[in-house]
N, C-alpha and C. Protein backbone atom coordinates (compact mmCIF):
# COMPACT_ATOMS: atom_id res chain seq x y z
N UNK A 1 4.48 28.24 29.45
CA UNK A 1 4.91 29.61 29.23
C UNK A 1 5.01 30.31 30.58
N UNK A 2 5.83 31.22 30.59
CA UNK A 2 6.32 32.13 31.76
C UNK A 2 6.10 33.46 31.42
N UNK A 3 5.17 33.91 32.62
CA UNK A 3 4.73 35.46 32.68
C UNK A 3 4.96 35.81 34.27
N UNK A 4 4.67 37.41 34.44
CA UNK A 4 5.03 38.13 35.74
C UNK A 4 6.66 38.00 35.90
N UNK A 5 6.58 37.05 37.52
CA UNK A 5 7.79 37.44 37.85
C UNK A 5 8.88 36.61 37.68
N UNK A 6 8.19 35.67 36.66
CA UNK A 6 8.84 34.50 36.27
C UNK A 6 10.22 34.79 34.83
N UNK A 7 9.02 35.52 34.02
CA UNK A 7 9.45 35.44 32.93
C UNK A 7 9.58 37.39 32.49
N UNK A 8 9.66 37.87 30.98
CA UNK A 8 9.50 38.59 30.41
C UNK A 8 8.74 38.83 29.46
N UNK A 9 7.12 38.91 29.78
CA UNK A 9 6.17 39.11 29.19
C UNK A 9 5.75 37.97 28.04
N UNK A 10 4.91 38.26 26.93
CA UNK A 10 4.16 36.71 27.05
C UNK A 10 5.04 36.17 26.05
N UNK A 11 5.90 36.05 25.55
CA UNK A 11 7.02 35.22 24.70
C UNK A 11 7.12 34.25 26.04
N UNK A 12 7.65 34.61 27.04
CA UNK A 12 8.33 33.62 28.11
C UNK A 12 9.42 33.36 28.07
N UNK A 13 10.02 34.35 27.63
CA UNK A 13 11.70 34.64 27.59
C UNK A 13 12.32 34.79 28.42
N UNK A 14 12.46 34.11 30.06
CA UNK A 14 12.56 34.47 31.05
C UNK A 14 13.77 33.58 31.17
N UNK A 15 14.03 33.48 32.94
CA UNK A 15 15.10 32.49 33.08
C UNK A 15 15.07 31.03 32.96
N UNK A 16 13.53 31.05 33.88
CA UNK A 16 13.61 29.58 33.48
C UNK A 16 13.48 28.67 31.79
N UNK A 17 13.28 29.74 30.79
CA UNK A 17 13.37 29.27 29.78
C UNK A 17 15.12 28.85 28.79
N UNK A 18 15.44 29.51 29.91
CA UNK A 18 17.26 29.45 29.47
C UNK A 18 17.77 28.26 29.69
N UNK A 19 17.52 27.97 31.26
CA UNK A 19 17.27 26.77 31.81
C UNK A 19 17.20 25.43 30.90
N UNK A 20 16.07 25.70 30.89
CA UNK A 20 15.09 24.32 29.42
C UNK A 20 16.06 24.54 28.64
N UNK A 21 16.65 25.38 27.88
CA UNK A 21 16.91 25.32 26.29
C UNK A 21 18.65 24.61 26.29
N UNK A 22 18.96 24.95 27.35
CA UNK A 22 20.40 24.23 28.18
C UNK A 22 20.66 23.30 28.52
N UNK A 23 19.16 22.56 28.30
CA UNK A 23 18.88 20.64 28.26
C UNK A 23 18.81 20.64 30.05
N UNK A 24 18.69 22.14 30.99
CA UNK A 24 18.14 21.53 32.44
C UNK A 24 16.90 21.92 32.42
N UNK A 25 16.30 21.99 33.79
CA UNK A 25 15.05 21.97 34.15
C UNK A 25 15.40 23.52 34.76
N UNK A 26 13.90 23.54 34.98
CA UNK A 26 13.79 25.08 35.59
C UNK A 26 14.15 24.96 37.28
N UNK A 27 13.94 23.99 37.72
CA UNK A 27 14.74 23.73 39.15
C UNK A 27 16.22 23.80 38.98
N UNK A 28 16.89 22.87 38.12
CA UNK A 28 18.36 23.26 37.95
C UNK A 28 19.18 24.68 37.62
N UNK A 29 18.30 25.34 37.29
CA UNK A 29 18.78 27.17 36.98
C UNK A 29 19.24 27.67 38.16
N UNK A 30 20.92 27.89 38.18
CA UNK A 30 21.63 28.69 39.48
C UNK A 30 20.63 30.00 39.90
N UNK A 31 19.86 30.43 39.33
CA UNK A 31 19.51 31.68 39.54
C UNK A 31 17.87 31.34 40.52
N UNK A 32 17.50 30.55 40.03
CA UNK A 32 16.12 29.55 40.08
C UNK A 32 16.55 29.32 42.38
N UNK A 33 17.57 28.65 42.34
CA UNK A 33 18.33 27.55 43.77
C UNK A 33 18.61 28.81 44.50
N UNK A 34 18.84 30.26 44.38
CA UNK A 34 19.54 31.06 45.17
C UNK A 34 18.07 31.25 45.88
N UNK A 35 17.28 32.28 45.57
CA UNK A 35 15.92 32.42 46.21
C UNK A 35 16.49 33.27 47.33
N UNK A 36 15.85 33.84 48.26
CA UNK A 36 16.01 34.94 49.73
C UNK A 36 16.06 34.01 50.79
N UNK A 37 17.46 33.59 51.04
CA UNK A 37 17.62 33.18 52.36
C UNK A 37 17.49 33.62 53.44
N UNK A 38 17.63 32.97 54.43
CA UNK A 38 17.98 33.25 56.10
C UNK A 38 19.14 34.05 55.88
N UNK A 39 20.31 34.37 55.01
CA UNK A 39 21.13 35.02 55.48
C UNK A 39 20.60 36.07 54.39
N UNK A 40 20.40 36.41 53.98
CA UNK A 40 20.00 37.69 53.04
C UNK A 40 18.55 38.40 54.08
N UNK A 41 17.85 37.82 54.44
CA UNK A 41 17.17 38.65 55.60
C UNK A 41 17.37 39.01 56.77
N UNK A 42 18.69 38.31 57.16
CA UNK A 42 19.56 39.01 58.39
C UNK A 42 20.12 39.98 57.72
N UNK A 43 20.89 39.63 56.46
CA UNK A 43 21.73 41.12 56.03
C UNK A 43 20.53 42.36 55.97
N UNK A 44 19.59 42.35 55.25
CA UNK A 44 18.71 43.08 55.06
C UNK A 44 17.82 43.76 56.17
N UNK A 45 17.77 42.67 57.13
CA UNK A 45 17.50 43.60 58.84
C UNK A 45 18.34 44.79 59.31
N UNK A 46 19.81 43.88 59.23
CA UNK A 46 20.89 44.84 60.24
C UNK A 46 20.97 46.27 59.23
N UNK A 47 20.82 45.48 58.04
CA UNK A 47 21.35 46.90 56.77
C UNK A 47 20.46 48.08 57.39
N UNK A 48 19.22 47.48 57.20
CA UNK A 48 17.77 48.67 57.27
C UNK A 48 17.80 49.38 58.74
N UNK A 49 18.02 48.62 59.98
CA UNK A 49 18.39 48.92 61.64
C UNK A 49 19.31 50.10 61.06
N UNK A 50 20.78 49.96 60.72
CA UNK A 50 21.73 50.47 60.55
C UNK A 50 21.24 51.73 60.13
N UNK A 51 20.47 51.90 58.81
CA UNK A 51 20.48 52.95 58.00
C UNK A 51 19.05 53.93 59.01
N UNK A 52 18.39 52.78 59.55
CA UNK A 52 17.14 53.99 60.58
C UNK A 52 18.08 54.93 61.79
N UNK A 53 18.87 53.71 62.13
CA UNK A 53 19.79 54.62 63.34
C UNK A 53 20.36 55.75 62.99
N UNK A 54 21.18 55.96 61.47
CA UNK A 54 21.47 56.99 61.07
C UNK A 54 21.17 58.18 60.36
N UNK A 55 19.32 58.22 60.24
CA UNK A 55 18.52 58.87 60.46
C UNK A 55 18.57 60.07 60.93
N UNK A 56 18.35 59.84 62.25
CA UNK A 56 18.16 61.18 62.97
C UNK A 56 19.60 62.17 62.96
N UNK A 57 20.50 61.52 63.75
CA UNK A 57 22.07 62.58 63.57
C UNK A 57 22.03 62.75 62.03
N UNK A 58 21.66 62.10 60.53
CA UNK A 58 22.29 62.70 59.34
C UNK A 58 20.83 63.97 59.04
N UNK A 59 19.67 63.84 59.47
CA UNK A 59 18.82 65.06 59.49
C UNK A 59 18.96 66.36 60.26
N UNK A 60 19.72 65.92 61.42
CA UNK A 60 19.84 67.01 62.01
C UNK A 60 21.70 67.34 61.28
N UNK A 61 22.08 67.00 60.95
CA UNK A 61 23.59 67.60 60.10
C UNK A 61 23.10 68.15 59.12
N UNK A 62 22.08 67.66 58.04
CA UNK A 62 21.38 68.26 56.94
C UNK A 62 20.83 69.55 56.94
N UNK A 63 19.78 69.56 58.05
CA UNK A 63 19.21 71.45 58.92
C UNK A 63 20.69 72.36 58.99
N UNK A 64 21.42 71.17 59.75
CA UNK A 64 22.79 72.53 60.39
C UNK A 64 23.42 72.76 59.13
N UNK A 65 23.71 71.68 58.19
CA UNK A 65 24.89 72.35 57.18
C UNK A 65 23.67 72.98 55.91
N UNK A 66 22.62 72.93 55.83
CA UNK A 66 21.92 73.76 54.38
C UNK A 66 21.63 72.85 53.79
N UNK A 67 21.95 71.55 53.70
CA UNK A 67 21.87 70.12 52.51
C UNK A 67 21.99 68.82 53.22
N UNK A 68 22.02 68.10 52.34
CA UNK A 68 22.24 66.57 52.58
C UNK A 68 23.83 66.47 52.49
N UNK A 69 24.69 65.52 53.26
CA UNK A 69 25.93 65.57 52.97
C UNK A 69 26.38 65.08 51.93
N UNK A 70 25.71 63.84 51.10
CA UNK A 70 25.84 63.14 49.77
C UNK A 70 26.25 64.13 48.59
N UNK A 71 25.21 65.67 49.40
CA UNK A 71 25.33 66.48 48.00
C UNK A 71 26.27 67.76 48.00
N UNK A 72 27.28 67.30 49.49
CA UNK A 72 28.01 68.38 49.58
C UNK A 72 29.23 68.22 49.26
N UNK A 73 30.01 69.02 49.72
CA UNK A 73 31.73 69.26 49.50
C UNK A 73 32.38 68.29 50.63
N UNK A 74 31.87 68.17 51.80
CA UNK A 74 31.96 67.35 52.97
C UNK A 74 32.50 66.18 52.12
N UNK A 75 31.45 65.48 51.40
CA UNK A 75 31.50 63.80 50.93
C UNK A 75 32.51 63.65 50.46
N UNK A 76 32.58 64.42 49.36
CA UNK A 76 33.81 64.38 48.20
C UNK A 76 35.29 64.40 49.06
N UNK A 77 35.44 65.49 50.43
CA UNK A 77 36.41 65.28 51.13
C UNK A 77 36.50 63.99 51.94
N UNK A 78 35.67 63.53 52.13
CA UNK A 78 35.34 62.11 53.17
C UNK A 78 35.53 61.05 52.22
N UNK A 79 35.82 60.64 51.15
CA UNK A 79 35.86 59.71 49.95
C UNK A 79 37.41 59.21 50.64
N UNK A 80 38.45 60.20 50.49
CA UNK A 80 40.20 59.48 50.77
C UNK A 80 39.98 58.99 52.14
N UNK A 81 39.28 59.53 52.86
CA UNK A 81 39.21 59.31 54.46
C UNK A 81 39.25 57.75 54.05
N UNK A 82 38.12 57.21 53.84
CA UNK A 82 37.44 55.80 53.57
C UNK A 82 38.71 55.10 52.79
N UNK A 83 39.18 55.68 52.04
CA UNK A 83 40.37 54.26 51.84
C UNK A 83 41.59 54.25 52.44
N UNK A 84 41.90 54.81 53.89
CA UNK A 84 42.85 54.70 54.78
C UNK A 84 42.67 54.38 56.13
N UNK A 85 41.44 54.67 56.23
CA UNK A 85 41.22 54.18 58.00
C UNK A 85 40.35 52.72 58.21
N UNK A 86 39.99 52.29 59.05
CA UNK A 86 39.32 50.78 59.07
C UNK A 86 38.57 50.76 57.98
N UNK A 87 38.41 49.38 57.89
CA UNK A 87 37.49 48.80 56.80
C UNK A 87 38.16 49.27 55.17
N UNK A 88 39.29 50.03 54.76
CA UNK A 88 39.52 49.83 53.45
C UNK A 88 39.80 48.73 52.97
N UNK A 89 40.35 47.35 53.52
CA UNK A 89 40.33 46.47 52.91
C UNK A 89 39.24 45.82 51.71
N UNK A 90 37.61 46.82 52.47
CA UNK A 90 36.21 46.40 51.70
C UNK A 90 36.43 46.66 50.41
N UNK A 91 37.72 47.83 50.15
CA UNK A 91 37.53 48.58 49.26
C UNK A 91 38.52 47.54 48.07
N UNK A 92 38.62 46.32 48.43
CA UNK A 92 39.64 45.82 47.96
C UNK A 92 38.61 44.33 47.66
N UNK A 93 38.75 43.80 48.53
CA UNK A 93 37.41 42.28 48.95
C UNK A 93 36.30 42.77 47.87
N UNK A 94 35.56 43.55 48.05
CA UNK A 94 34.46 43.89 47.75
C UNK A 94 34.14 43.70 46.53
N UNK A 95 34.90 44.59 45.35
CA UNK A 95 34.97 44.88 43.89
C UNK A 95 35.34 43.58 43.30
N UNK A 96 36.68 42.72 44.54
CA UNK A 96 37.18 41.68 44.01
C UNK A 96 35.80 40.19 43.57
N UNK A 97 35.40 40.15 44.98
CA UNK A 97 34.39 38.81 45.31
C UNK A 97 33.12 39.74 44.08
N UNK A 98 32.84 40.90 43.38
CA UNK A 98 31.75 41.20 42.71
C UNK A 98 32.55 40.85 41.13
N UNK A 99 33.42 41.46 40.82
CA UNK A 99 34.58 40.69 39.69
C UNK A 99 34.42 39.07 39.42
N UNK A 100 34.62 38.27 40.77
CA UNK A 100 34.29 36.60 40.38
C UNK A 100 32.89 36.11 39.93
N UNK A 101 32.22 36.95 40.85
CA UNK A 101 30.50 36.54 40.32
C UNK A 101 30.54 36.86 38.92
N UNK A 102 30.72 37.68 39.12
CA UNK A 102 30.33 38.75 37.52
C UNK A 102 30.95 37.79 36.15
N UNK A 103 32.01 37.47 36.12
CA UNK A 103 33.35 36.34 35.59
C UNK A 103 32.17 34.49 35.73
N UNK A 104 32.22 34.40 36.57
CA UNK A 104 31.34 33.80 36.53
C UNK A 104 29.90 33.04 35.86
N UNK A 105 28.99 34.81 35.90
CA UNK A 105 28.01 34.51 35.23
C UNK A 105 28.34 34.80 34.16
N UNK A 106 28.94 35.60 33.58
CA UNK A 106 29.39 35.55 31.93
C UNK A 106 29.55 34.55 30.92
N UNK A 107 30.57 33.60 32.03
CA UNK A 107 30.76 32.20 31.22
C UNK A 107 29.51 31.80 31.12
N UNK A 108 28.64 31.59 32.27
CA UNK A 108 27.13 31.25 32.01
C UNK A 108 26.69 31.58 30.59
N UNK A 109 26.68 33.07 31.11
CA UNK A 109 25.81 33.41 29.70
C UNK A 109 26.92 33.00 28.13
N UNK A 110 27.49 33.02 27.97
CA UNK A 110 28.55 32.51 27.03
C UNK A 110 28.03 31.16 26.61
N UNK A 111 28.02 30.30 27.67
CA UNK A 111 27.56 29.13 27.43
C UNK A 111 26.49 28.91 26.92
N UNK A 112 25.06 29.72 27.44
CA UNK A 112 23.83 29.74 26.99
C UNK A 112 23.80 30.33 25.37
N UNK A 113 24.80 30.94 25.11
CA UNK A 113 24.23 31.41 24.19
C UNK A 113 24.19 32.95 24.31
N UNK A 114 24.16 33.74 25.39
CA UNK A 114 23.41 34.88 25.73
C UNK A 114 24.28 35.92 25.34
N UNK A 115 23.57 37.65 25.25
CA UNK A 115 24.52 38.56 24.41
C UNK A 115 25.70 39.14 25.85
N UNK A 116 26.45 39.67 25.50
CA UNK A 116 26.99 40.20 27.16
C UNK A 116 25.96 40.81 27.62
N UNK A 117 26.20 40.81 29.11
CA UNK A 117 24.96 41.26 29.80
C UNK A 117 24.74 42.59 29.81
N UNK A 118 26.09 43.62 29.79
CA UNK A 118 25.56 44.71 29.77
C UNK A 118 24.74 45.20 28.57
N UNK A 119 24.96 44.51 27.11
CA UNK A 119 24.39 44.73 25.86
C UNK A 119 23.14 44.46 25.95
N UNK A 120 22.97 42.78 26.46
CA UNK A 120 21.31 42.55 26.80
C UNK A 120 20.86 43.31 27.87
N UNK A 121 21.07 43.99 29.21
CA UNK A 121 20.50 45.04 29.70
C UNK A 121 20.33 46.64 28.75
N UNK A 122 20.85 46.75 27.92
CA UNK A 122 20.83 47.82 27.10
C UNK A 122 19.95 47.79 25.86
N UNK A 123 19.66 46.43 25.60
CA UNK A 123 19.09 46.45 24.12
C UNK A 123 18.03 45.11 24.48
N UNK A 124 17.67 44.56 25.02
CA UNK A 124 17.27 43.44 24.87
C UNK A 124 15.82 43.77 26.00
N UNK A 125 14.89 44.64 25.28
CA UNK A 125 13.54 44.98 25.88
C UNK A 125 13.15 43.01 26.59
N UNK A 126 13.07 42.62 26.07
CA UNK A 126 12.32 41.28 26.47
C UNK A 126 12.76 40.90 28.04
N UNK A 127 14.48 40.88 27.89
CA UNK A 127 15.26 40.19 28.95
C UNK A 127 15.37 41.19 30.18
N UNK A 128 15.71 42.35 29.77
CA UNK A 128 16.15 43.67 30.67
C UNK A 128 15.59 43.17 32.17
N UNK A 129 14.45 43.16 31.83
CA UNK A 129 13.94 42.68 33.56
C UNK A 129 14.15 41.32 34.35
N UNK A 130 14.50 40.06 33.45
CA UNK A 130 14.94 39.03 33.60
C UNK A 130 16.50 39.35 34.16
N UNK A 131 17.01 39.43 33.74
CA UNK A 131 18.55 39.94 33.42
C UNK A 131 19.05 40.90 34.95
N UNK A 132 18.03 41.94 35.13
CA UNK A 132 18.35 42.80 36.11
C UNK A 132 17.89 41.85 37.74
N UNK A 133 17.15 41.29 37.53
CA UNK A 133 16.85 40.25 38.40
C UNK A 133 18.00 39.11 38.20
N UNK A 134 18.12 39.46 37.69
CA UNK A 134 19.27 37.68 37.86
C UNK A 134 19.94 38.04 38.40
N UNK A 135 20.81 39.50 38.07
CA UNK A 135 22.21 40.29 38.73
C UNK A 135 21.67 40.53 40.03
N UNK A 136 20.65 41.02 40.56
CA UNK A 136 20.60 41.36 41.51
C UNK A 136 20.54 40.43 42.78
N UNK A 137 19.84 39.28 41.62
CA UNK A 137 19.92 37.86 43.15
C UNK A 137 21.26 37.31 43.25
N UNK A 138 22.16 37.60 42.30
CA UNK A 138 23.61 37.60 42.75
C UNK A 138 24.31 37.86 43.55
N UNK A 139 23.92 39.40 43.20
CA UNK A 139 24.91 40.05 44.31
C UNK A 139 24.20 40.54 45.47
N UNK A 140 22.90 40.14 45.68
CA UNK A 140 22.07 40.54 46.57
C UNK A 140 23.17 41.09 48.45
N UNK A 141 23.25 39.55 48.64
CA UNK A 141 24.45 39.63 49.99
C UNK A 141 25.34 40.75 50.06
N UNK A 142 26.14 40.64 49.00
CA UNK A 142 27.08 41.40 48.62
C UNK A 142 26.62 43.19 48.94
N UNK A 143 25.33 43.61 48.10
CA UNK A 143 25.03 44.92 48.31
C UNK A 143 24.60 45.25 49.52
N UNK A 144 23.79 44.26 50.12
CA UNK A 144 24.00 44.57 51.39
C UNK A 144 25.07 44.96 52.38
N UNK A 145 25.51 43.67 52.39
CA UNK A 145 26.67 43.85 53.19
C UNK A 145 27.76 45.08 52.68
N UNK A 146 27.74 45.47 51.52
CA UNK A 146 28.58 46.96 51.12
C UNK A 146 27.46 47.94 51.55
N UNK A 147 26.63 48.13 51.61
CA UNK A 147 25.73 49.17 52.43
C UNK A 147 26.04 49.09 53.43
N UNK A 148 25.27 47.91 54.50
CA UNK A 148 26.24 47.92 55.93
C UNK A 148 27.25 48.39 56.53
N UNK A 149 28.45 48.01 55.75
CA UNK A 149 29.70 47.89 56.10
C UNK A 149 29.76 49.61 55.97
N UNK A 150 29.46 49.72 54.62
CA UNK A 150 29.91 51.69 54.89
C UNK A 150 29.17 52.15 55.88
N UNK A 151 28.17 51.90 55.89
CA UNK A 151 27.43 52.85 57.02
C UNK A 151 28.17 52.95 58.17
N UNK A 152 28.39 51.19 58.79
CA UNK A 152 29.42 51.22 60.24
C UNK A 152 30.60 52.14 59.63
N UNK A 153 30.98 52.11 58.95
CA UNK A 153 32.56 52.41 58.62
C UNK A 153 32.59 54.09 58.71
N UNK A 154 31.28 54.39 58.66
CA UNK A 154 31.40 55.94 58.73
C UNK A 154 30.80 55.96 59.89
N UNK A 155 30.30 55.85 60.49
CA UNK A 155 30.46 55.74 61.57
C UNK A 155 31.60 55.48 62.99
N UNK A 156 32.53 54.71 62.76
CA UNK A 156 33.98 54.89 63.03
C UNK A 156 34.99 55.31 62.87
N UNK A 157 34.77 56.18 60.92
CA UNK A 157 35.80 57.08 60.38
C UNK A 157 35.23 58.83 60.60
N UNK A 158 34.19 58.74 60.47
CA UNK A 158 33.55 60.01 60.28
C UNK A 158 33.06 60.67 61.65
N UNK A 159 32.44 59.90 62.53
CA UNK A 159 31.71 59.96 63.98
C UNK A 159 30.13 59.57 63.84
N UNK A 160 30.22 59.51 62.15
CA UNK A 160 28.52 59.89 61.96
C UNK A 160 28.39 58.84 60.84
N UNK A 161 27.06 58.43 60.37
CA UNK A 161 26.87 57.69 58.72
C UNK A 161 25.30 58.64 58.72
N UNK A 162 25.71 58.26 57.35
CA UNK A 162 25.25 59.22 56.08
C UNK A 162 24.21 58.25 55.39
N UNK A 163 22.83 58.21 55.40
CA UNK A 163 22.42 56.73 54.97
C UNK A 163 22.27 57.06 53.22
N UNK A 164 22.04 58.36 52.70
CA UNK A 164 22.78 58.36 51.29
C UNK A 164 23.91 58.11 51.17
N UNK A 165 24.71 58.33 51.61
CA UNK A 165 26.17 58.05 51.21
C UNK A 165 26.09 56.47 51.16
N UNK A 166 26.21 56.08 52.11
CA UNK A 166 25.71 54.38 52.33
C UNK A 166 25.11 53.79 51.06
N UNK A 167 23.66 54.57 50.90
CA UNK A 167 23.30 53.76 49.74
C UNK A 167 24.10 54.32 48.21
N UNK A 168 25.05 55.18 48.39
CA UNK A 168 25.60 55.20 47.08
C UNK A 168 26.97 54.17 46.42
N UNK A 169 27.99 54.34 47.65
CA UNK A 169 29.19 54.20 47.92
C UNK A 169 29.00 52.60 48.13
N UNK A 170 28.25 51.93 48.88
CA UNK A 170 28.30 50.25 48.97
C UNK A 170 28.18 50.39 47.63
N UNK A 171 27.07 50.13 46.95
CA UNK A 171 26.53 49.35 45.77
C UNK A 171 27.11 49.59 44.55
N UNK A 172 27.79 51.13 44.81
CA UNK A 172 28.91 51.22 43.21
C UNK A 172 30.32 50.28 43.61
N UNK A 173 30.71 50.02 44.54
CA UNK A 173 31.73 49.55 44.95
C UNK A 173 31.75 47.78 44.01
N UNK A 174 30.35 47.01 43.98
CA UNK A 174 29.84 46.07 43.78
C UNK A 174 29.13 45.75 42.19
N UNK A 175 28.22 46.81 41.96
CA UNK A 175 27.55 46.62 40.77
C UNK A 175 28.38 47.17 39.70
N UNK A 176 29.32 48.02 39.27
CA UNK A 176 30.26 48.13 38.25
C UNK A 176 30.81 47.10 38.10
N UNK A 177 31.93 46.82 38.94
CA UNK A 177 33.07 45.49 38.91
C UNK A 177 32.00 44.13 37.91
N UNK A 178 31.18 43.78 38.60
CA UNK A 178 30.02 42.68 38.73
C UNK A 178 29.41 42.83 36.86
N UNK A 179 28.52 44.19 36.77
CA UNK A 179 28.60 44.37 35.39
C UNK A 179 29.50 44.08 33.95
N UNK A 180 30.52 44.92 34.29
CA UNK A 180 31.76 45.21 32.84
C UNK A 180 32.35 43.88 32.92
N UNK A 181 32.83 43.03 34.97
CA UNK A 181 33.47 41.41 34.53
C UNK A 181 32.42 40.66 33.72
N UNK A 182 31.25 40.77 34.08
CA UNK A 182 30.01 39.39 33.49
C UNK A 182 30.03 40.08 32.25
N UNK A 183 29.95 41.26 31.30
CA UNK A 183 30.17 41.28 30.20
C UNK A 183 31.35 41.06 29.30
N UNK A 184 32.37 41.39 30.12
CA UNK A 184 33.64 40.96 29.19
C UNK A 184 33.89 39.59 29.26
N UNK A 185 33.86 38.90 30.80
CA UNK A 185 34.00 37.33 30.57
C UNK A 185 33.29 36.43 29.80
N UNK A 186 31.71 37.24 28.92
CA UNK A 186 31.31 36.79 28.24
C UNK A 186 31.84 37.23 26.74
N UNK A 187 31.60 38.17 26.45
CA UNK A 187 32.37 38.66 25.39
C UNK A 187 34.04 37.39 25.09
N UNK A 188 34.71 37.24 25.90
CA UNK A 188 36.15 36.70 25.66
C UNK A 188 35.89 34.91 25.91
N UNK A 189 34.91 34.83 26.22
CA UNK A 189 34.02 33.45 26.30
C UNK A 189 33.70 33.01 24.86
N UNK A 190 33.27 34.32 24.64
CA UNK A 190 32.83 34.11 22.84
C UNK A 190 33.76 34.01 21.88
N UNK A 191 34.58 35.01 21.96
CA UNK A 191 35.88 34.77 21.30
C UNK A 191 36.50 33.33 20.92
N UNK A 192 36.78 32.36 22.05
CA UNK A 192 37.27 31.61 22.25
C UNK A 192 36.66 30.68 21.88
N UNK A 193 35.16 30.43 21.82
CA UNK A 193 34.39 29.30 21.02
C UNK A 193 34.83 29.08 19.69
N UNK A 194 35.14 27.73 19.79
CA UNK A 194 35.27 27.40 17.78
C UNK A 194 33.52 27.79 17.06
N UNK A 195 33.77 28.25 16.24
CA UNK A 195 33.14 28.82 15.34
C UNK A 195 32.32 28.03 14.19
């Protein structure tokens, strides 16, 4: 049985039990083999460097303008900026490479058996934390590197980065696409099974 950070409380409804029931082992589980690499703790250095550097200039813009810029009129004007000057291509790559994962794990879950993911994150008390962990060791790289990337990017479009903006603007760019594909490619996964 699987408890903590293995599983979802004491049923053991976790991943590696998906694993087993799929005729593999709990070593064979894609989700099991990813684990925190060498390159996910470089992303996660430069990300965190990145977002301390932009610290100080976005506190002192915060004193001068009354607020945070995330929560101003500023942002909302700075949104078109970002899909015309360097780096909009991210805005293209980004959603796309979170779309294949997402497409991806769906069929997974399709295959297993499993409900779409956004349904089992919505209804499925047992899995929710299994589930949100699985997505996240997915796209782990990915959110990084869309944090990153905006931060530099406002930084070359703007003069300045915004480390809210950063953490808003990467990770929606990534975790929508990634969500609604892994649920519909499961959903139309299902469809398609003979019955």
């Amino acid at each position: 049985m699987i408890t903590g950070a293995e599983g979802d409380g004491p049923l053991g409804r976790g991943r590696a039990d998906d694993a087993t029931r799929d005729g593999g082992t709990e070593q064979d589980h894609p989700a099991r083999k990813q684990g925190v690499g060498r390159i996910t703790w470089v992303l996660a250095g430069l990300t965190v460097l990145v977002l301390l550097l932009s610290v100080p200039r976005s506190l002192r813009d915060a004193f001068d303008r009354g607020g945070f810029y995330l929560f101003s009129r500023a942002f909302l004007e700075d949104l078109p900026k970002r899909l015309v000057g360097p780096g909009r291509f991210r805005f293209v790559l980004q959603p796309l490479v979170a779309t294949f994962l997402g497409i991806r794990g769906g069929l997974a879950d399709a295959r297993a058996g499993r409900p779409p993911y956004l349904l089992g994150l919505a209804t499925d008390r047992e899995r929710r934390g299994a589930l949100a962990r699985e997505g996240l060791a997915t796209v782990a790289n990915l959110l990084l590197m869309g944090i990153f990337l905006d931060s530099v990017f406002q930084w070359l479009i703007l003069g300045a980065s915004y480390p809210g903006a950063a953490l808003v603007v990467g990770p929606v760019l990534i975790t929508l696409p990634y969500a609604v594909a892994r649920a519909l490619s499961n959903r139309a996964a299902g469809m398609r099974a003979p019955r």
